[in-house]
Protein backbone atom coordinates (compact mmCIF):
# COMPACT_ATOMS: atom_id res chain seq x y z
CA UNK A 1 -5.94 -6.08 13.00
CA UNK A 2 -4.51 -4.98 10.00
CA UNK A 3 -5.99 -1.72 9.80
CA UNK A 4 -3.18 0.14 11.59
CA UNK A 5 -0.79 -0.86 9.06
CA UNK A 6 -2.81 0.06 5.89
CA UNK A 7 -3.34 3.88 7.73
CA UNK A 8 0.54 4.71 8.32
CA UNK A 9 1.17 3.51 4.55
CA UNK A 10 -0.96 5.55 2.08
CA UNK A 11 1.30 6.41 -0.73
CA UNK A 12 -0.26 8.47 -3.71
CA UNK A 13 0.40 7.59 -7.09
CA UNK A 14 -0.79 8.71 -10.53
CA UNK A 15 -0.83 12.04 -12.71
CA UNK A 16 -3.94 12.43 -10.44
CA UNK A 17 -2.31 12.76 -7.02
CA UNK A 18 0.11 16.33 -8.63
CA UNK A 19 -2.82 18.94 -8.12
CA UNK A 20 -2.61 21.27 -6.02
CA UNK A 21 -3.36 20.56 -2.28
CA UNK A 22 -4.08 16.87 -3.13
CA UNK A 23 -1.97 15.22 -0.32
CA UNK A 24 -3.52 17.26 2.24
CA UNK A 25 -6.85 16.55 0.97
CA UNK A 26 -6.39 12.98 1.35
CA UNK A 27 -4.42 13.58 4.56
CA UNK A 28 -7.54 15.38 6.07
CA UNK A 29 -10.38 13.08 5.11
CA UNK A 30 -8.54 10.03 6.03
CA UNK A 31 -8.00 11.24 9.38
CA UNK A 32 -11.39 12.41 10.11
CA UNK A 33 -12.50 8.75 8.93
CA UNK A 34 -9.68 6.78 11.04
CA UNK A 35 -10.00 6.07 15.10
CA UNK A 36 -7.74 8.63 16.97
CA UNK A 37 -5.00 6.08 18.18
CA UNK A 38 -3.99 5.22 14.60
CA UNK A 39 -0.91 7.02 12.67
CA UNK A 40 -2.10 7.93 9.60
CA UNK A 41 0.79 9.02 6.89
CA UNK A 42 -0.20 10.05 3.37
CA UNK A 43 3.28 10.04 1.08
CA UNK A 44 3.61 11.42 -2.20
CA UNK A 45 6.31 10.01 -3.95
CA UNK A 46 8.64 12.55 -6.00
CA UNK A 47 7.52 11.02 -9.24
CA UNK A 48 3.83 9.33 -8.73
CA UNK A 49 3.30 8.84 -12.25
CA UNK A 50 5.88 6.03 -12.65
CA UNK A 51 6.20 4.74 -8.87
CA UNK A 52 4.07 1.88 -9.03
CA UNK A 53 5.96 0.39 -11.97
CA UNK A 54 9.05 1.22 -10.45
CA UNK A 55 8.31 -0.32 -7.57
CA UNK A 56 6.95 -3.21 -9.40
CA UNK A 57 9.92 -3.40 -11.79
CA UNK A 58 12.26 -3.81 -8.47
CA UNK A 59 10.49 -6.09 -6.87
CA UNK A 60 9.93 -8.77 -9.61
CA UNK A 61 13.69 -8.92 -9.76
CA UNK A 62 14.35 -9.73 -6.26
CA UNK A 63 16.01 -13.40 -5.65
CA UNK A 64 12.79 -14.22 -3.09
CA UNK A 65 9.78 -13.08 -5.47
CA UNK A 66 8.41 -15.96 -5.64
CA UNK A 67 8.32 -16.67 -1.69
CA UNK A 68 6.60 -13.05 -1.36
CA UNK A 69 3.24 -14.36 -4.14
CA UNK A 70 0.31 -15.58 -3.14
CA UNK A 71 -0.84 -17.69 -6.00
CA UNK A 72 -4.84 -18.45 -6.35
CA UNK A 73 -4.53 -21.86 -5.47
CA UNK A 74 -2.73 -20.96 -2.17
CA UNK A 75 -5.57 -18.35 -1.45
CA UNK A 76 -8.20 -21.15 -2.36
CA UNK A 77 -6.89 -23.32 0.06
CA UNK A 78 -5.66 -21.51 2.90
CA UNK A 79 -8.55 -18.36 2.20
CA UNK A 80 -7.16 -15.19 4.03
CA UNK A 81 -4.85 -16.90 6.58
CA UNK A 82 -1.94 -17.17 4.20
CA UNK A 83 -1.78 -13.40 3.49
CA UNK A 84 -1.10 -12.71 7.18
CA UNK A 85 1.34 -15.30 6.83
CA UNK A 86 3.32 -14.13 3.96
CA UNK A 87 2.91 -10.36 4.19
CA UNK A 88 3.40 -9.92 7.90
């Protein structure tokens, strides 16, 4: 159910993901490996080597961080039902 989410959002980050062609690559095999009725976008950010902690960094200042967390305990006791609830 979920699936169809995860395939439009693919975002590349790391020293890794700056050779030559690697987008494409990763473009390519994901879409021979995903069902023809999914979008499948694979986005390279302008600076891949710092994006996840940027994007960390911004949202562990936002007013409603806690609200977006799903701490162990919640996971223990609601299992994988309260990540569809928070995160959809």
């Amino acid at each position: 159910e979920m699936q169809p989410h995860f395939f439009k959002n693919i975002v590349l980050t790391g020293g890794n993901t700056l050779f030559p062609g690697f987008r494409e690559r990763v473009y390519s095999e994901v879409r021979q490996l995903t069902p023809t009725d999914f979008d499948v976008a694979v986005i390279l950010p302008e600076n891949p080597i710092t994006y996840s902690w940027e994007g960390g960094k911004l949202i562990s200042e936002n007013d409603d961080f806690e609200d977006m967390v799903v701490t162990r305990d919640e996971y223990e006791e609601n299992g994988h039902a309260i990540c569809e609830e928070k995160f959809d």
